[in-house]
C-alpha atoms as a PDB file:
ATOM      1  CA  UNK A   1     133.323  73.709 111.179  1.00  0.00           C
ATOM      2  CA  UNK A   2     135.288  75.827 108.500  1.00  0.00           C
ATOM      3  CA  UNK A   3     134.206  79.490 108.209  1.00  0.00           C
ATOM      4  CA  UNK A   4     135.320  80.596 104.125  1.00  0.00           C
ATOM      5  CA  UNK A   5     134.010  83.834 103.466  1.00  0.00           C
ATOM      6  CA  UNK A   6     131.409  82.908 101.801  1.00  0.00           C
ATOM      7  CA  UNK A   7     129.982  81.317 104.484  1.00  0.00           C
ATOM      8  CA  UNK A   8     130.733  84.490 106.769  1.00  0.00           C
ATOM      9  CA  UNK A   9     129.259  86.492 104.087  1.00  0.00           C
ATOM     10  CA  UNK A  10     125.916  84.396 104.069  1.00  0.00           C
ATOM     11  CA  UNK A  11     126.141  84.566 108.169  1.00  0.00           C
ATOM     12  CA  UNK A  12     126.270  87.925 108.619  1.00  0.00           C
ATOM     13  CA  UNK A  13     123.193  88.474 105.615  1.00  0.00           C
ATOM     14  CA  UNK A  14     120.902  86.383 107.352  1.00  0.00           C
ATOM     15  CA  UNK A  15     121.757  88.389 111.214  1.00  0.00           C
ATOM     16  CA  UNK A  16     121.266  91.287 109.661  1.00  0.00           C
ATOM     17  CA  UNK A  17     118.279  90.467 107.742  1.00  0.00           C
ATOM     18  CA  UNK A  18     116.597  89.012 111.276  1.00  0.00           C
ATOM     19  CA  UNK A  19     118.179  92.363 112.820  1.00  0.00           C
ATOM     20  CA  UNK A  20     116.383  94.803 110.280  1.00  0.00           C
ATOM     21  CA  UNK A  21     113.269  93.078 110.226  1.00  0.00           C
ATOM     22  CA  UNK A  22     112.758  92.428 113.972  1.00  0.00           C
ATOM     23  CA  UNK A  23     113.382  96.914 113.997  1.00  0.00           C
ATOM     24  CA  UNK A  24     110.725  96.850 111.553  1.00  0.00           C
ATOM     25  CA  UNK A  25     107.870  94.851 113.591  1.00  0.00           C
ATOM     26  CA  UNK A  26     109.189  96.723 116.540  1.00  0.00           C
ATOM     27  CA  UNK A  27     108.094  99.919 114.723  1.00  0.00           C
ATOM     28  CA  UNK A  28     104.969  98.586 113.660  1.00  0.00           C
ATOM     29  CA  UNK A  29     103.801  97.179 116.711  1.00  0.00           C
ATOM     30  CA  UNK A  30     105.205  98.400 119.975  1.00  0.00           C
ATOM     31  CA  UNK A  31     106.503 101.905 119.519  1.00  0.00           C
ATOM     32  CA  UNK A  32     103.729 103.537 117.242  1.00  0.00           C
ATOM     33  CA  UNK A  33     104.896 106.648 117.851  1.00  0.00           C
ATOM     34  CA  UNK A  34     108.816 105.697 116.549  1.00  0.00           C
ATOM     35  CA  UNK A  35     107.116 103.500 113.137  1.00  0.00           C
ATOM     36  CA  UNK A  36     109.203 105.789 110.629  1.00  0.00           C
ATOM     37  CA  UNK A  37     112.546 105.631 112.449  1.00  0.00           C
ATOM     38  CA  UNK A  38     112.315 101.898 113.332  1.00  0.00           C
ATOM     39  CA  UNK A  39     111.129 101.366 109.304  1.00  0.00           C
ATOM     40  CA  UNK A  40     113.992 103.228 107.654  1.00  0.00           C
ATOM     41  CA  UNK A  41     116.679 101.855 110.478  1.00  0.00           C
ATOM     42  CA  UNK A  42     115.309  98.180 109.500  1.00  0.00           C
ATOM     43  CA  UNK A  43     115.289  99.001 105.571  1.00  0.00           C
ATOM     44  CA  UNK A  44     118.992 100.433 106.079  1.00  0.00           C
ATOM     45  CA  UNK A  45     119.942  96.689 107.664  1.00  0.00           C
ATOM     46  CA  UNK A  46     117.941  94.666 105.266  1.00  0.00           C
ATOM     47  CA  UNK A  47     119.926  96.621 102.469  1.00  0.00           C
ATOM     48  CA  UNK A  48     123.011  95.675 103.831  1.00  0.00           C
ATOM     49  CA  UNK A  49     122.132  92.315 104.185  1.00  0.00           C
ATOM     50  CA  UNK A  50     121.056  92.679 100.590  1.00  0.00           C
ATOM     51  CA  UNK A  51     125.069  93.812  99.607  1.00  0.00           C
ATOM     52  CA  UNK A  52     126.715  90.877 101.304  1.00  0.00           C
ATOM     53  CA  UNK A  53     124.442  88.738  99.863  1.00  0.00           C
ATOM     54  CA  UNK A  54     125.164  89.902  96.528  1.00  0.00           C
ATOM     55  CA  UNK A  55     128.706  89.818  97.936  1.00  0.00           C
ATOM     56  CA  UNK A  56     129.180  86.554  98.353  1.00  0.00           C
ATOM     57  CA  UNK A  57     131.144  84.315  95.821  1.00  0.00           C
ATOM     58  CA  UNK A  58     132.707  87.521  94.273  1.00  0.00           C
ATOM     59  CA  UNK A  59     135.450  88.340  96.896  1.00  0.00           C
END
């Protein structure tokens, strides 16, 4: 399997995507008292998933 970069690019959007919005439902459901930490730490991943994905095919 050949790795280009825009298939690292795409790789690393989708971990961090699963990353930022597994913090989210941990927020929301387990740690009530930690929902607005866990929220923007998730948002801050899912945005840069967000910029790789828009990253990809322009480096």
């Amino acid at each position: 399997m050949s790795l280009n970069k825009n298939k690292i690019f795409g790789y690393a959007a989708l971990i961090l995507m699963i990353l930022g919005s597994s913090l989210i439902l941990l927020g929301v459901f387990l740690y009530k008292e930690y929902t607005i930490g866990f929220t923007v730490m998730g948002l801050g991943f899912n945005a840069v998933a967000w910029a790789f994905n828009a990253l990809r095919g322009r480096i």
